[in-house]
C-alpha atoms as a PDB file:
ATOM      1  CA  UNK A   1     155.194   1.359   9.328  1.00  0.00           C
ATOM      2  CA  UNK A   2     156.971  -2.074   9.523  1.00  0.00           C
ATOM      3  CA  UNK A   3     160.866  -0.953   9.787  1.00  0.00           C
ATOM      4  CA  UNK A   4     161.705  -4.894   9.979  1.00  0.00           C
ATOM      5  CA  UNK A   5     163.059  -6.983   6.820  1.00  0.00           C
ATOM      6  CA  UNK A   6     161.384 -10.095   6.455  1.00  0.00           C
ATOM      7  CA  UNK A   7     163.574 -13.287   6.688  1.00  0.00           C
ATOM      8  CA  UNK A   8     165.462 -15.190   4.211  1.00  0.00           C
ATOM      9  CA  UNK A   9     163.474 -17.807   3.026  1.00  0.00           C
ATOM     10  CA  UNK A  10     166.690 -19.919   1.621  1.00  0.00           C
ATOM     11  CA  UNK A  11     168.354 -19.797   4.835  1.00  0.00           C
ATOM     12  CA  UNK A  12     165.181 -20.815   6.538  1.00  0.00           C
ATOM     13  CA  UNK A  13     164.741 -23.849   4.489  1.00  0.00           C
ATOM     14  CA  UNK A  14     168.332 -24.840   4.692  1.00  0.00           C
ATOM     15  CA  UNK A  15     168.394 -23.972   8.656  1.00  0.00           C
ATOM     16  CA  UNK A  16     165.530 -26.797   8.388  1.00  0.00           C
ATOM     17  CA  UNK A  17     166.286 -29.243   6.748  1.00  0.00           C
ATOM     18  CA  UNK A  18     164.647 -28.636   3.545  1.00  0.00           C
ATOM     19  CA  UNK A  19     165.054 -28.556   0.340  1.00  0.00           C
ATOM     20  CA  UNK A  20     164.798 -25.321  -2.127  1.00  0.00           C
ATOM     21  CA  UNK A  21     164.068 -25.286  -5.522  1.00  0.00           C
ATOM     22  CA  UNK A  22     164.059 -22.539  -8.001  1.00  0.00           C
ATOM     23  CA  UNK A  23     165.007 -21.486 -11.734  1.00  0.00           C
ATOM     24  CA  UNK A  24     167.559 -19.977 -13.821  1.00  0.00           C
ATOM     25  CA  UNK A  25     165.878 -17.068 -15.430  1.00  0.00           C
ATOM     26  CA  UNK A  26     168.034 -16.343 -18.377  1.00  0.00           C
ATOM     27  CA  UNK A  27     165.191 -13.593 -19.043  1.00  0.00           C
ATOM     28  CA  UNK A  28     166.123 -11.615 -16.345  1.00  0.00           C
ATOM     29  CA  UNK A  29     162.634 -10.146 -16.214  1.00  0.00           C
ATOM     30  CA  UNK A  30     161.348  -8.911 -13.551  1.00  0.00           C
ATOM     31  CA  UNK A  31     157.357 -10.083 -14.567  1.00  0.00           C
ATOM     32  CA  UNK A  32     158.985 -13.523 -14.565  1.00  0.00           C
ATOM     33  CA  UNK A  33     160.912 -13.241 -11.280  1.00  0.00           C
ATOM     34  CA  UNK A  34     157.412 -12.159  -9.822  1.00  0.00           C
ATOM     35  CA  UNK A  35     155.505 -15.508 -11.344  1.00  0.00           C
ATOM     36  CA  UNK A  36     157.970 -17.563 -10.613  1.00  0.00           C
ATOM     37  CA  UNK A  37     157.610 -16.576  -7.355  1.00  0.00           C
ATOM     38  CA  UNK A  38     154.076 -16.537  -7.454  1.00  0.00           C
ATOM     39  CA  UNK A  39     154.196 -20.294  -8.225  1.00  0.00           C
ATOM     40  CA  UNK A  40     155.864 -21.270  -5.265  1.00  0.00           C
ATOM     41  CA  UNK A  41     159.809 -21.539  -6.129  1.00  0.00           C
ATOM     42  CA  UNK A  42     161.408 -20.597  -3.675  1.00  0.00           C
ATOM     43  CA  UNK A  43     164.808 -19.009  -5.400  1.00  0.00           C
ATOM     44  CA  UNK A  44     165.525 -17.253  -8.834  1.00  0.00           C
ATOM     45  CA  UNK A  45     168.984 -17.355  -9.915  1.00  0.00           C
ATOM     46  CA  UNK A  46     169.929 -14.126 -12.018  1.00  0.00           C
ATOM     47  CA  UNK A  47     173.024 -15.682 -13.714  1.00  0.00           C
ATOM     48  CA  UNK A  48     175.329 -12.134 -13.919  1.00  0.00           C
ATOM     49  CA  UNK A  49     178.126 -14.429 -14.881  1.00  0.00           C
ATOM     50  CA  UNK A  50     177.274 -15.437 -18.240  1.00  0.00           C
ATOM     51  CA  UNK A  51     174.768 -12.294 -18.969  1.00  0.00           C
ATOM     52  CA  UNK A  52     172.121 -10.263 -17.488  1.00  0.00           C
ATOM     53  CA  UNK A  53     172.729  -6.377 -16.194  1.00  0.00           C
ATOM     54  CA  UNK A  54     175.712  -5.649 -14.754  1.00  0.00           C
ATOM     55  CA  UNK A  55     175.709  -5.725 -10.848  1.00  0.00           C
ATOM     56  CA  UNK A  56     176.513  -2.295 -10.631  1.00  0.00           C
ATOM     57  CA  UNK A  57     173.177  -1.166 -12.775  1.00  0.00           C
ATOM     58  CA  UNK A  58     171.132  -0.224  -9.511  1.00  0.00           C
ATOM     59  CA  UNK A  59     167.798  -0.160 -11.399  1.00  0.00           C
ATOM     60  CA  UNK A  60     167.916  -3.177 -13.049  1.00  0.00           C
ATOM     61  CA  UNK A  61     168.444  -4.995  -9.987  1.00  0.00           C
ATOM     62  CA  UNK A  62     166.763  -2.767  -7.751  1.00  0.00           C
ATOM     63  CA  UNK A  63     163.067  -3.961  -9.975  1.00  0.00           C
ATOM     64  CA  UNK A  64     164.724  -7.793 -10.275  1.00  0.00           C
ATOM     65  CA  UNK A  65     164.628  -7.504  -6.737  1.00  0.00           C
ATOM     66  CA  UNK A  66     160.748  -5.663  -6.419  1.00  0.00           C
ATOM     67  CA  UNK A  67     159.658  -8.562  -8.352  1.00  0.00           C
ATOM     68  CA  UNK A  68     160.992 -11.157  -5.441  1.00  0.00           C
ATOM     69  CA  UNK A  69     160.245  -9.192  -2.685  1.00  0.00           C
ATOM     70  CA  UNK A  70     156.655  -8.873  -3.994  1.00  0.00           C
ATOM     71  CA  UNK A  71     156.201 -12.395  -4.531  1.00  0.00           C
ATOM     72  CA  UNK A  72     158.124 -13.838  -1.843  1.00  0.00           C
ATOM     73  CA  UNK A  73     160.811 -15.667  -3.838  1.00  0.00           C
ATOM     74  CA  UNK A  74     164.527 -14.823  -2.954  1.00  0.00           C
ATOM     75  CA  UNK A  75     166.475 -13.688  -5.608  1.00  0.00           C
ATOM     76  CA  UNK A  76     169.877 -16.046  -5.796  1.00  0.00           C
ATOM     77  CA  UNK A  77     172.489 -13.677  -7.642  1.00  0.00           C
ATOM     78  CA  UNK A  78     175.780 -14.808  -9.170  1.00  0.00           C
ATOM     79  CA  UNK A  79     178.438 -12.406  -9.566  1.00  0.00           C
ATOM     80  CA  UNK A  80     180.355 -12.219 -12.794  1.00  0.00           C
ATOM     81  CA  UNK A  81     184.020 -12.217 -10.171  1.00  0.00           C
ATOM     82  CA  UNK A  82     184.468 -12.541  -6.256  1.00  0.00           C
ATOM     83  CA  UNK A  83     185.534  -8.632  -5.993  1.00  0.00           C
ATOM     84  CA  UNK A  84     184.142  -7.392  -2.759  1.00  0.00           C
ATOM     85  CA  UNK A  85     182.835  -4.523  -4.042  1.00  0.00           C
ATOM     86  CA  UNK A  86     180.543  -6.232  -5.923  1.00  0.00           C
ATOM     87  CA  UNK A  87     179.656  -7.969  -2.917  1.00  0.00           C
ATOM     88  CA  UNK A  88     178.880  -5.016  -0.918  1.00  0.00           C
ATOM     89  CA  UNK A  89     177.409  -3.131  -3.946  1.00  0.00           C
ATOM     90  CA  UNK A  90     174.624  -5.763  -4.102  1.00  0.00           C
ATOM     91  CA  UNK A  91     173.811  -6.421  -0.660  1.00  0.00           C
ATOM     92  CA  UNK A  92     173.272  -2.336  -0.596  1.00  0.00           C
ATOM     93  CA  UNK A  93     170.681  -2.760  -2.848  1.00  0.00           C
ATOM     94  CA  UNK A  94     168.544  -5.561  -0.870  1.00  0.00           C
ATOM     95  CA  UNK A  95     170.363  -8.812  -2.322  1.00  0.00           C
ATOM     96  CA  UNK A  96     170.855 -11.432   0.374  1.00  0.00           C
ATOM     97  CA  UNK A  97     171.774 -14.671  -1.632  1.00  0.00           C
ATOM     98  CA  UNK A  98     174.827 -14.267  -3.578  1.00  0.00           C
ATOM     99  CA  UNK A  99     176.499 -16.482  -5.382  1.00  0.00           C
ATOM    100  CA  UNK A 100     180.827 -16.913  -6.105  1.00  0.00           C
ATOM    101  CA  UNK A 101     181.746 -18.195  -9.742  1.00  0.00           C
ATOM    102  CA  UNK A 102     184.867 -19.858 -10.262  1.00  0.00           C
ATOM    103  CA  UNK A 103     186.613 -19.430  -6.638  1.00  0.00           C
ATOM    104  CA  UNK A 104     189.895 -21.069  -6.402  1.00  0.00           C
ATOM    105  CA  UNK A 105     191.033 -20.288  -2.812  1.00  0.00           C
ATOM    106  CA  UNK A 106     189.659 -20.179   0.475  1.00  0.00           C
ATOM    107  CA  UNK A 107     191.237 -16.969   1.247  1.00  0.00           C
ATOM    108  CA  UNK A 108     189.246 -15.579  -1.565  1.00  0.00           C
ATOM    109  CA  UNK A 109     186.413 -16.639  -0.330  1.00  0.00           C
ATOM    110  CA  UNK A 110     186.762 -15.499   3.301  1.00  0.00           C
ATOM    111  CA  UNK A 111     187.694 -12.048   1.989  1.00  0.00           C
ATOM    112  CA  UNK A 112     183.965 -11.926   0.106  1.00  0.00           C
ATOM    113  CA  UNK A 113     182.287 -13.386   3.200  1.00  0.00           C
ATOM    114  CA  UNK A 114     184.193 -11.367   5.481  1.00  0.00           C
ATOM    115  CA  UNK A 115     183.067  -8.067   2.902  1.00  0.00           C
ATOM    116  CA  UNK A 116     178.825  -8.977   3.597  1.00  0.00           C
ATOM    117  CA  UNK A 117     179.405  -8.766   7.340  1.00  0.00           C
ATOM    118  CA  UNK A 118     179.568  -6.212   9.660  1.00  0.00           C
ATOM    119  CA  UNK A 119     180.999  -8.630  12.256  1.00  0.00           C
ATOM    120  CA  UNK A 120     182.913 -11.805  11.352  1.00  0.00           C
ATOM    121  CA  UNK A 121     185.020 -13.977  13.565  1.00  0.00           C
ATOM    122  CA  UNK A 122     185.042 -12.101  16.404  1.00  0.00           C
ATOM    123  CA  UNK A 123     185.985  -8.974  14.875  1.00  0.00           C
ATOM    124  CA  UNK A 124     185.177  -6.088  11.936  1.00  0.00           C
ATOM    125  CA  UNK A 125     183.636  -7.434   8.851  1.00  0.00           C
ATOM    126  CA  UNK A 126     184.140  -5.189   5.840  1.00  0.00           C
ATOM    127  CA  UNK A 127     180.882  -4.560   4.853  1.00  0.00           C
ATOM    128  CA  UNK A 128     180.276  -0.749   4.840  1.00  0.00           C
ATOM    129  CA  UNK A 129     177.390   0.939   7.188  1.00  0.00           C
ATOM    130  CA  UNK A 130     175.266   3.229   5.654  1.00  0.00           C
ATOM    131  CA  UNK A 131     171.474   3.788   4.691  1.00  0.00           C
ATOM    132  CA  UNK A 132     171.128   1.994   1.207  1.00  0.00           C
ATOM    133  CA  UNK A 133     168.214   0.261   0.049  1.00  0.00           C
ATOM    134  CA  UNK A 134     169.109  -2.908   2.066  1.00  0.00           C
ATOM    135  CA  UNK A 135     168.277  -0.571   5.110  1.00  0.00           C
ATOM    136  CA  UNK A 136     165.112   1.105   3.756  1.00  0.00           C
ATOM    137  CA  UNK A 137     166.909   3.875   3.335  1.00  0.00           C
ATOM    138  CA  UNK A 138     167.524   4.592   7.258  1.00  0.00           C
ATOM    139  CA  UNK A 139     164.077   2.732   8.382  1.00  0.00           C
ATOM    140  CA  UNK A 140     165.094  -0.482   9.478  1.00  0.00           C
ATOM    141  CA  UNK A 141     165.595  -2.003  13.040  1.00  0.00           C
ATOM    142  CA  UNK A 142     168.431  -3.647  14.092  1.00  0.00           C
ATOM    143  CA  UNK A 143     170.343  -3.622  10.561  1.00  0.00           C
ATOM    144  CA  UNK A 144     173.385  -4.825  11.109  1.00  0.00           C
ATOM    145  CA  UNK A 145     171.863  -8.265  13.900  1.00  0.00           C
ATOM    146  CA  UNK A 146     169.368  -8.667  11.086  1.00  0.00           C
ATOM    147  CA  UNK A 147     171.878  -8.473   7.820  1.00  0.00           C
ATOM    148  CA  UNK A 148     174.771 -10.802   9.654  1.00  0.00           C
ATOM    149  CA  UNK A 149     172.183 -13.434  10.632  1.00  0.00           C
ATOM    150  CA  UNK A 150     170.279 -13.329   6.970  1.00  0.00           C
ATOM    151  CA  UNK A 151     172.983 -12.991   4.169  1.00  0.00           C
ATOM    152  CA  UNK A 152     174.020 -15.882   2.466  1.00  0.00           C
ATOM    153  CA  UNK A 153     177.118 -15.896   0.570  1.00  0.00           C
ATOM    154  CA  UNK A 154     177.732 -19.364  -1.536  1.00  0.00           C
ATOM    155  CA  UNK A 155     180.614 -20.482  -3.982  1.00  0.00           C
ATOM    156  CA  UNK A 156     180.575 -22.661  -6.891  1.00  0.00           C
ATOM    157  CA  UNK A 157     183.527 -25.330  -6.925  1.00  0.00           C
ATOM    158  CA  UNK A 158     183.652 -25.306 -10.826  1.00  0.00           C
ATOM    159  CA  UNK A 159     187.720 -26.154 -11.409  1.00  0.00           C
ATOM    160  CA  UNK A 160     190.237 -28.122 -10.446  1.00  0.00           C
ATOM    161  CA  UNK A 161     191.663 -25.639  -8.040  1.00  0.00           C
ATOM    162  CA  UNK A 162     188.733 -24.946  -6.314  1.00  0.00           C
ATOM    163  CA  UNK A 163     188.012 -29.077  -6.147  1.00  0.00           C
ATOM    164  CA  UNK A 164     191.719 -29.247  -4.253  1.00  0.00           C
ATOM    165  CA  UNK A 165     191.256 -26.763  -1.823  1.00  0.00           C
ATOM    166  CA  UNK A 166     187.860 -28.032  -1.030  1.00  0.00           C
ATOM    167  CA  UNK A 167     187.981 -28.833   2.798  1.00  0.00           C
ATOM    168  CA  UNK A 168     189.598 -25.797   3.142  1.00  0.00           C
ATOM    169  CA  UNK A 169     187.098 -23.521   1.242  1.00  0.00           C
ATOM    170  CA  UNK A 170     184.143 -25.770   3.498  1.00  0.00           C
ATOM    171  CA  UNK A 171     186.159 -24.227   6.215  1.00  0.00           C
ATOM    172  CA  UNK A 172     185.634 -20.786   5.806  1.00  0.00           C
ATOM    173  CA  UNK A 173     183.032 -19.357   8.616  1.00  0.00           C
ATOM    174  CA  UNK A 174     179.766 -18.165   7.642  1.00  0.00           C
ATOM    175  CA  UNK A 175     179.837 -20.066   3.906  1.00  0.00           C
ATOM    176  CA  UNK A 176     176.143 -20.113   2.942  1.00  0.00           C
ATOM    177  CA  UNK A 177     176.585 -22.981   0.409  1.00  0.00           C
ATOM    178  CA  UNK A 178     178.341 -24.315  -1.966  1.00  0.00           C
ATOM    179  CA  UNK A 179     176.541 -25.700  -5.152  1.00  0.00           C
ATOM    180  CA  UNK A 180     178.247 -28.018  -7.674  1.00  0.00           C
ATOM    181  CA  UNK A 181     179.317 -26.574 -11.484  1.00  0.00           C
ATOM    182  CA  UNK A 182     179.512 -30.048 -13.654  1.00  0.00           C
ATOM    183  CA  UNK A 183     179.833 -28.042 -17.066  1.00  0.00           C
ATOM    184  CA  UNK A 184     182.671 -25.604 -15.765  1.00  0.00           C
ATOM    185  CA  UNK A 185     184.205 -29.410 -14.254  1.00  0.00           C
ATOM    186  CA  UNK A 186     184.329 -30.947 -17.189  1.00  0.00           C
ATOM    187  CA  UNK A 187     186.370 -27.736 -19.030  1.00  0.00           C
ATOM    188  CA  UNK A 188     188.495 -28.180 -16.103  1.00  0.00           C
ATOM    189  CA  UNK A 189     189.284 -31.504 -15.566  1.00  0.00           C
ATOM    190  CA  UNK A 190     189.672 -32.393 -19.899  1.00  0.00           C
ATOM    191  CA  UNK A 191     186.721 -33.719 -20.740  1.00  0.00           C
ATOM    192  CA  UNK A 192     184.194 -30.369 -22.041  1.00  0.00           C
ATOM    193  CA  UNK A 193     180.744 -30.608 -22.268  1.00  0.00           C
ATOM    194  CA  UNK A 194     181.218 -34.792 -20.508  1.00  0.00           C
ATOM    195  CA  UNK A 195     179.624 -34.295 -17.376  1.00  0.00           C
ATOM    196  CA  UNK A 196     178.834 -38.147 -17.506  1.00  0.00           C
ATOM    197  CA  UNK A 197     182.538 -38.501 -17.748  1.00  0.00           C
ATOM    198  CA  UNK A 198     183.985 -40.756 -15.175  1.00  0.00           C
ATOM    199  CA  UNK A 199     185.893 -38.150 -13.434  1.00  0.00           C
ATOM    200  CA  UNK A 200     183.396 -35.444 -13.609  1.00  0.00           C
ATOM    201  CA  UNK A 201     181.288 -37.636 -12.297  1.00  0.00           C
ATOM    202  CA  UNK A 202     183.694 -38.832  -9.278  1.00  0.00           C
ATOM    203  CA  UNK A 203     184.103 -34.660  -8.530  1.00  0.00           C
ATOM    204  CA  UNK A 204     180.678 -33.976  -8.287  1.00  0.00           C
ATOM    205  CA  UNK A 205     180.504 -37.006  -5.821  1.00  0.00           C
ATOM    206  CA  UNK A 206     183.065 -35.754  -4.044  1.00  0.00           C
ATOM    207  CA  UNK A 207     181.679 -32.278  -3.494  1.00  0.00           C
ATOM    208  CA  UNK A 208     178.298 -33.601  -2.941  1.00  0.00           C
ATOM    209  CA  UNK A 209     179.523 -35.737   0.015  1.00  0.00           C
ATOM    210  CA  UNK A 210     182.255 -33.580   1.521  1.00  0.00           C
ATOM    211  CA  UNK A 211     180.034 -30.905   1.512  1.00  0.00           C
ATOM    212  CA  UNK A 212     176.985 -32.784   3.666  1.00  0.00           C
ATOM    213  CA  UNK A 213     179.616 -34.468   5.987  1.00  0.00           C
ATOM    214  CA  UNK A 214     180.995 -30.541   6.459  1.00  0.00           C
ATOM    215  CA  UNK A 215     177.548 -29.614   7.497  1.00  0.00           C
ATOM    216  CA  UNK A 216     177.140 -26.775   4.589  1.00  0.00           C
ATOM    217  CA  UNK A 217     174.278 -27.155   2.164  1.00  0.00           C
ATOM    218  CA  UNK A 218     175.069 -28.264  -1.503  1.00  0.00           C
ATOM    219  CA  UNK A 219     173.311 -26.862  -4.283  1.00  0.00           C
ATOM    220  CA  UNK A 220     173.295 -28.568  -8.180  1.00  0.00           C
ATOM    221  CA  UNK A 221     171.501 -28.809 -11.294  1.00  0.00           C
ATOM    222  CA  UNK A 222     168.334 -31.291 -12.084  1.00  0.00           C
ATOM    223  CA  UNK A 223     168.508 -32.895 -15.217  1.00  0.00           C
ATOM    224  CA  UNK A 224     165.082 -34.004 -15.255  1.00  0.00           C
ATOM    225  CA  UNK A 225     162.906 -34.438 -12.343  1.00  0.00           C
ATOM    226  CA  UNK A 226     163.851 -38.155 -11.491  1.00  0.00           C
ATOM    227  CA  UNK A 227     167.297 -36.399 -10.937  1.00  0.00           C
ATOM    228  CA  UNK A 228     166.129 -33.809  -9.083  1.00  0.00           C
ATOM    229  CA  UNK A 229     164.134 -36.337  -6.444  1.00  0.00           C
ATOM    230  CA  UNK A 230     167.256 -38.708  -6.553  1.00  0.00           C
ATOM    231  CA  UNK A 231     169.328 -35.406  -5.298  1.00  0.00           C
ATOM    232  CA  UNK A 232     166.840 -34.087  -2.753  1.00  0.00           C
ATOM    233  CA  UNK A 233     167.295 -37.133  -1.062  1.00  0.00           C
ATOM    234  CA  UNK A 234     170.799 -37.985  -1.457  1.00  0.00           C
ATOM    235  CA  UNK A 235     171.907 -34.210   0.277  1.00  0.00           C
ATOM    236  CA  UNK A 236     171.031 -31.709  -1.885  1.00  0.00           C
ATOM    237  CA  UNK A 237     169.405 -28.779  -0.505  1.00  0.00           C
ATOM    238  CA  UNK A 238     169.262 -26.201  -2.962  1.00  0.00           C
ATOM    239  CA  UNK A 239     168.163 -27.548  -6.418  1.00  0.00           C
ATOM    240  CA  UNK A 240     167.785 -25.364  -9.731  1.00  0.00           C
ATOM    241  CA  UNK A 241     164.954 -27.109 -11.688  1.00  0.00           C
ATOM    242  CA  UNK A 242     165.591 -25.540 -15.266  1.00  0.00           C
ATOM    243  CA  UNK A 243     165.777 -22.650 -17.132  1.00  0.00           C
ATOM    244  CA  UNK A 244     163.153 -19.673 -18.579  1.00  0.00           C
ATOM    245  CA  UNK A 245     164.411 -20.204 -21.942  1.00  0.00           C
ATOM    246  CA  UNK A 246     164.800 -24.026 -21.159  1.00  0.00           C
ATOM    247  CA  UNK A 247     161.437 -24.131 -20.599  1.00  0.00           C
ATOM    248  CA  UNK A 248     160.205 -22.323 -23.140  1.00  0.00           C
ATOM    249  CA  UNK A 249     162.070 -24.166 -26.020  1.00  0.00           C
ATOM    250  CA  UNK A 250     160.253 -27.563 -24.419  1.00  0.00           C
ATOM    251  CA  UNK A 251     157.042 -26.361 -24.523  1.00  0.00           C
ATOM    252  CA  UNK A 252     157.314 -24.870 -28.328  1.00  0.00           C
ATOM    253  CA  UNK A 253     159.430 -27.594 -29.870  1.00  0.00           C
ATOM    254  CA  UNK A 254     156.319 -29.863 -28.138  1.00  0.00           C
ATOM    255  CA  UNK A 255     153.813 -27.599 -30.185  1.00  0.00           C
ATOM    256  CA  UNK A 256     155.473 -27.960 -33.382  1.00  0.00           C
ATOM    257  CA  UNK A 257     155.805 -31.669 -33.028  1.00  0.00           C
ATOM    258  CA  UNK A 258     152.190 -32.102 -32.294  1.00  0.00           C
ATOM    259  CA  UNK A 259     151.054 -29.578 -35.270  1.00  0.00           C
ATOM    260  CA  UNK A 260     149.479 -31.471 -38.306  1.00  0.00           C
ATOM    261  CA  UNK A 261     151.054 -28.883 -40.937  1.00  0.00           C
ATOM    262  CA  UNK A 262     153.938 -28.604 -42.788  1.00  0.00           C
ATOM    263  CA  UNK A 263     157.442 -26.367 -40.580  1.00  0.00           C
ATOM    264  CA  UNK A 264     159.838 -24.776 -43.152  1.00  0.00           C
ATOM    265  CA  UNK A 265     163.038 -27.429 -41.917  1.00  0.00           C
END
């Protein structure tokens, strides 16, 4: 049998240049995660921040991450806090995108990098060696070469701390991305919910560029495609096009409007 993994298709497109898009599935279905993938995105974010399973629920992540695998998407998950257990806990099962909310720090964010390697600046990483599913169970060649080069661990810069420290957190070796929260930014900086908001506005820019000059790819949300092409070619590498329930409510709110019939208001 094949003991290899196959490669991660978000660090191949960012390695080349590219851009990714994907969804939000705020489903978290795994017959979703399989046609999304089927339709050529090339990420699904599972959100575990704001909902979904918990992280530690091995089976509901373990068929999240079938459903990927199968289709050839990569699953993109966000972890509800930057505890390295969690970080190791989901690589274990297969994960190799995840996804910091609310870091403040670049120390905390070396310490979760540091916990998905086996080998980080020169020295020990603190990822643990054993024979999870990540490994196929003892079947895989060259694990630990294969799991350093392929794991991805991103941040969001969200708050006001994390928007201070920024060089610093751009800094830390390894960071697989960092992708732009506007909606936690505006909490943060005053102005909720205002992500048109002059100063929101100015901290996104000054992610966005920082980011790019730093060399580490930026990931944000498209408000509409004319958004998403004006970010694709302004830096962005990673964009997330919408949402599963998003979608939906378009499509039926589009249905009702163009029914002839009388809606109860």
């Amino acid at each position: 049998m094949d003991s290899t993994r196959r490669e991660n298709g978000l660090r191949a497109r960012f390695d080349d240049g590219e851009v990714a898009l994907g969804v939000l599935d705020t489903a978290y279905s795994p017959t979703l995660v399989e046609f999304y993938g089927d339709l050529g995105l090339d990420f699904v974010w599972a959100d575990l921040e704001h909902g979904g399973p918990s992280p530690l629920d091995s089976g509901a992540m373990e068929d999240l991450l079938r459903a990927a695998e199968r289709s050839g998407t990569e699953l993109v998950v966000r972890l509800p806090n930057t505890d390295p257990t969690l970080v190791r806990k989901v690589l274990d099962l297969g994960v190799r995108n995840v996804f910091l909310p609310r870091v403040e720090s670049a120390e905390a964010v070396r310490t979760a990098v540091r916990s998905s390697r086996f080998r980080y600046e020169d020295g020990p990483g603190d990822r643990g060696l054993a024979s999870p599913r990540a490994r196929r169970w003892g079947l895989v060649d060259d694990y630990v070469e294969t799991e350093d080069r392929e794991t991805l661990v991103g941040v969001t810069i969200e708050n006001r701390q994390s928007l201070a420290n920024l060089d610093s957190i751009l800094s830390v070796p390894e960071l697989g991305f960092v992708f732009v929260g506007p909606f936690d930014l505006s909490v943060s900086l005053g102005h909720p919910g205002e992500i048109d908001h002059p100063k929101v506005r100015e901290a996104v820019e000054t992610i966005r560029s920082t980011a790019v000059d730093a060399g580490v790819p930026v990931g944000g949300l498209g408000f509409g495609m004319d958004d998403v092409n004006e970010k694709a070619s302004n830096g962005y590498q990673m964009l997330n096009l919408g949402s599963t329930t998003g979608a939906l409510k378009g499509i039926v709110e589009g249905w009702f409007d163009a029914y002839d019939g009388d809606r109860p208001v």
